[in-house]
Protein backbone atom coordinates (compact mmCIF):
# COMPACT_ATOMS: atom_id res chain seq x y z
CA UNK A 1 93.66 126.19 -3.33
CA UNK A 2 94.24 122.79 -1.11
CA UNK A 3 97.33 122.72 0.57
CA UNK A 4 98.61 119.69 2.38
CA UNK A 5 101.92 119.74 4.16
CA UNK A 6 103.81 117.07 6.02
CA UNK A 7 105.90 116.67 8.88
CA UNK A 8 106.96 114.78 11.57
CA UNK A 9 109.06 112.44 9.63
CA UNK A 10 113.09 112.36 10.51
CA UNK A 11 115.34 109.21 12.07
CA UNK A 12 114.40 106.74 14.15
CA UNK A 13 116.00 103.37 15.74
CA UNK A 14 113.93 100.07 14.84
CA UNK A 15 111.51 99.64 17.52
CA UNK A 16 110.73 103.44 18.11
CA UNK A 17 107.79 105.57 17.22
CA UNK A 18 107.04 108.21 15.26
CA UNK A 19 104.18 110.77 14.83
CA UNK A 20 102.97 112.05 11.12
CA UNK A 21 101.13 115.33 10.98
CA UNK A 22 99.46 117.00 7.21
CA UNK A 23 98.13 120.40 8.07
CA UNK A 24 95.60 120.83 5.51
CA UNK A 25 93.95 124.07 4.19
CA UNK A 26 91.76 124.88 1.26
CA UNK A 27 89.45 121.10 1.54
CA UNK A 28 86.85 120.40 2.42
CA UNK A 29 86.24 117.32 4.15
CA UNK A 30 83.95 114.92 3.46
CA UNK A 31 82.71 111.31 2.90
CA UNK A 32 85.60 110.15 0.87
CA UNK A 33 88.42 111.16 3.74
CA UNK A 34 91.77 110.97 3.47
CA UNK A 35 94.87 108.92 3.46
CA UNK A 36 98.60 108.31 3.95
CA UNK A 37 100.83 106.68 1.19
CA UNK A 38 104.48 105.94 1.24
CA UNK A 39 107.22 105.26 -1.30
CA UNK A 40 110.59 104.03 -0.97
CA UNK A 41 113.04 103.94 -3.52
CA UNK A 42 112.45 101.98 -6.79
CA UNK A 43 108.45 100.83 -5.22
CA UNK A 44 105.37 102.37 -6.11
CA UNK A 45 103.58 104.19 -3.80
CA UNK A 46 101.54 102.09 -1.44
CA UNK A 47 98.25 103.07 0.36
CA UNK A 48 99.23 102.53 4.67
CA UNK A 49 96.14 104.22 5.67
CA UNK A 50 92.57 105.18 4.87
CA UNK A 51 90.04 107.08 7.12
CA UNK A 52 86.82 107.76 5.55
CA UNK A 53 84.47 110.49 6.77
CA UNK A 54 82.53 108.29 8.97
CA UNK A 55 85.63 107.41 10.92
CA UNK A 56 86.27 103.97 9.31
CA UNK A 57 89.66 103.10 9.40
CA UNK A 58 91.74 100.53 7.56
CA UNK A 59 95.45 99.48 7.18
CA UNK A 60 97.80 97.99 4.74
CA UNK A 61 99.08 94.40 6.63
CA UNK A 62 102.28 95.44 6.82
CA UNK A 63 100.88 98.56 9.38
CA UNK A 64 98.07 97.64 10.72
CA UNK A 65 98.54 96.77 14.80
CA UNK A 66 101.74 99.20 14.76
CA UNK A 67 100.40 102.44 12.81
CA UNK A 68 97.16 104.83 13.97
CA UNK A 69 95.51 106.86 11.87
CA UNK A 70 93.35 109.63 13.01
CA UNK A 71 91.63 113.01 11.50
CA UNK A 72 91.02 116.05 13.31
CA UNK A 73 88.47 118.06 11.25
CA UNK A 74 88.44 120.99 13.62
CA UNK A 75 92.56 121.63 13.63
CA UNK A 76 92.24 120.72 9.93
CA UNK A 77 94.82 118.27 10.65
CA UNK A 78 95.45 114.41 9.28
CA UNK A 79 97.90 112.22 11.97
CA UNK A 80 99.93 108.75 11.88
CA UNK A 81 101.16 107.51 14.72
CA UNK A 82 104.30 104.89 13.52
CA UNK A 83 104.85 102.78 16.68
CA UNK A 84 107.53 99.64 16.62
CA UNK A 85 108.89 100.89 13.44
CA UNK A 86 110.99 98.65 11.22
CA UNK A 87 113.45 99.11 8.74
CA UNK A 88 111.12 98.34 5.94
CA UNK A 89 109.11 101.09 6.87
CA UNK A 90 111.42 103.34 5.53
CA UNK A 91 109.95 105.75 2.63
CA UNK A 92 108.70 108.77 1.76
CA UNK A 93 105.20 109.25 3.66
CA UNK A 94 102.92 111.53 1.60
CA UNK A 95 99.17 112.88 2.90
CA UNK A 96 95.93 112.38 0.21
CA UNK A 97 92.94 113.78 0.25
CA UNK A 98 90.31 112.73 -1.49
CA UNK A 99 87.29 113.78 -3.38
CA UNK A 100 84.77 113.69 -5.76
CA UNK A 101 81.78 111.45 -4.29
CA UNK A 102 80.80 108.97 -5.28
CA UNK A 103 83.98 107.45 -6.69
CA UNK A 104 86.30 109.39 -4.94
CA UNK A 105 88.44 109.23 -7.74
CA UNK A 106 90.22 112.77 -7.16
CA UNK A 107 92.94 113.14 -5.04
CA UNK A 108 94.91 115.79 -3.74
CA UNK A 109 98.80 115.08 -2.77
CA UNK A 110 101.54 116.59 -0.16
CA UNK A 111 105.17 117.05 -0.71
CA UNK A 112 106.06 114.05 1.74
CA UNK A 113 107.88 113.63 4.58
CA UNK A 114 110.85 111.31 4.73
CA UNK A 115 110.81 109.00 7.17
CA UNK A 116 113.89 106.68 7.61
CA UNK A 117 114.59 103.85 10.23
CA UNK A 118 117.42 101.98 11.29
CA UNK A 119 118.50 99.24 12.82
């Protein structure tokens, strides 16, 4: 059974960082990675960041310079590292994991981890 659980998330002043971390059990990793999404109230969720299994990155615009994403295969562990956070970065931040190469077209979801910034 895949597990993914979030935390990390909490309060933070504009400007300041934050660090995401998805312990993940039950997957196994490959080619089609993983991923963090976020939702804030009355959007749809919204793909921040994608690592595939050969360590390509990418970003959503509204991330990408500010946010880090990063996969540790041996801890079993997916990261996001939030630096000069803004208000509009405030949502629910949930871990994928993908699978079902070629396509990719399966995912698995975590509970999500609210993250919240002020000015």
């Amino acid at each position: 059974q895949v597990q993914l659980v979030e935390s990390g998330g909490g309060s933070v002043q504009a400007g300041g960082s934050l660090k995401l971390s998805c312990a993940v059990s039950g997957y196994i990793f490959n080619t089609c990675g993983m991923a963090w999404y976020r939702q804030a109230p009355g959007n749809e969720r919204e793909l921040v960041s994608n690592i595939r299994g050969d360590g390509t990155t990418t970003y959503a615009v509204a991330v990408k310079g500010r946010f880090t994403i990063s996969l540790d295969v041996v801890k079993g562990a997916l990261y996001l590292q939030m630096n000069s956070l803004k208000t509009e970065d405030t949502a629910n931040y949930y871990c994928a994991a993908r699978w079902g190469a070629p396509r990719c077209s399966g995912t698995y979801w975590g509970q999500g981890t609210q993250v919240t910034v002020s000015s």
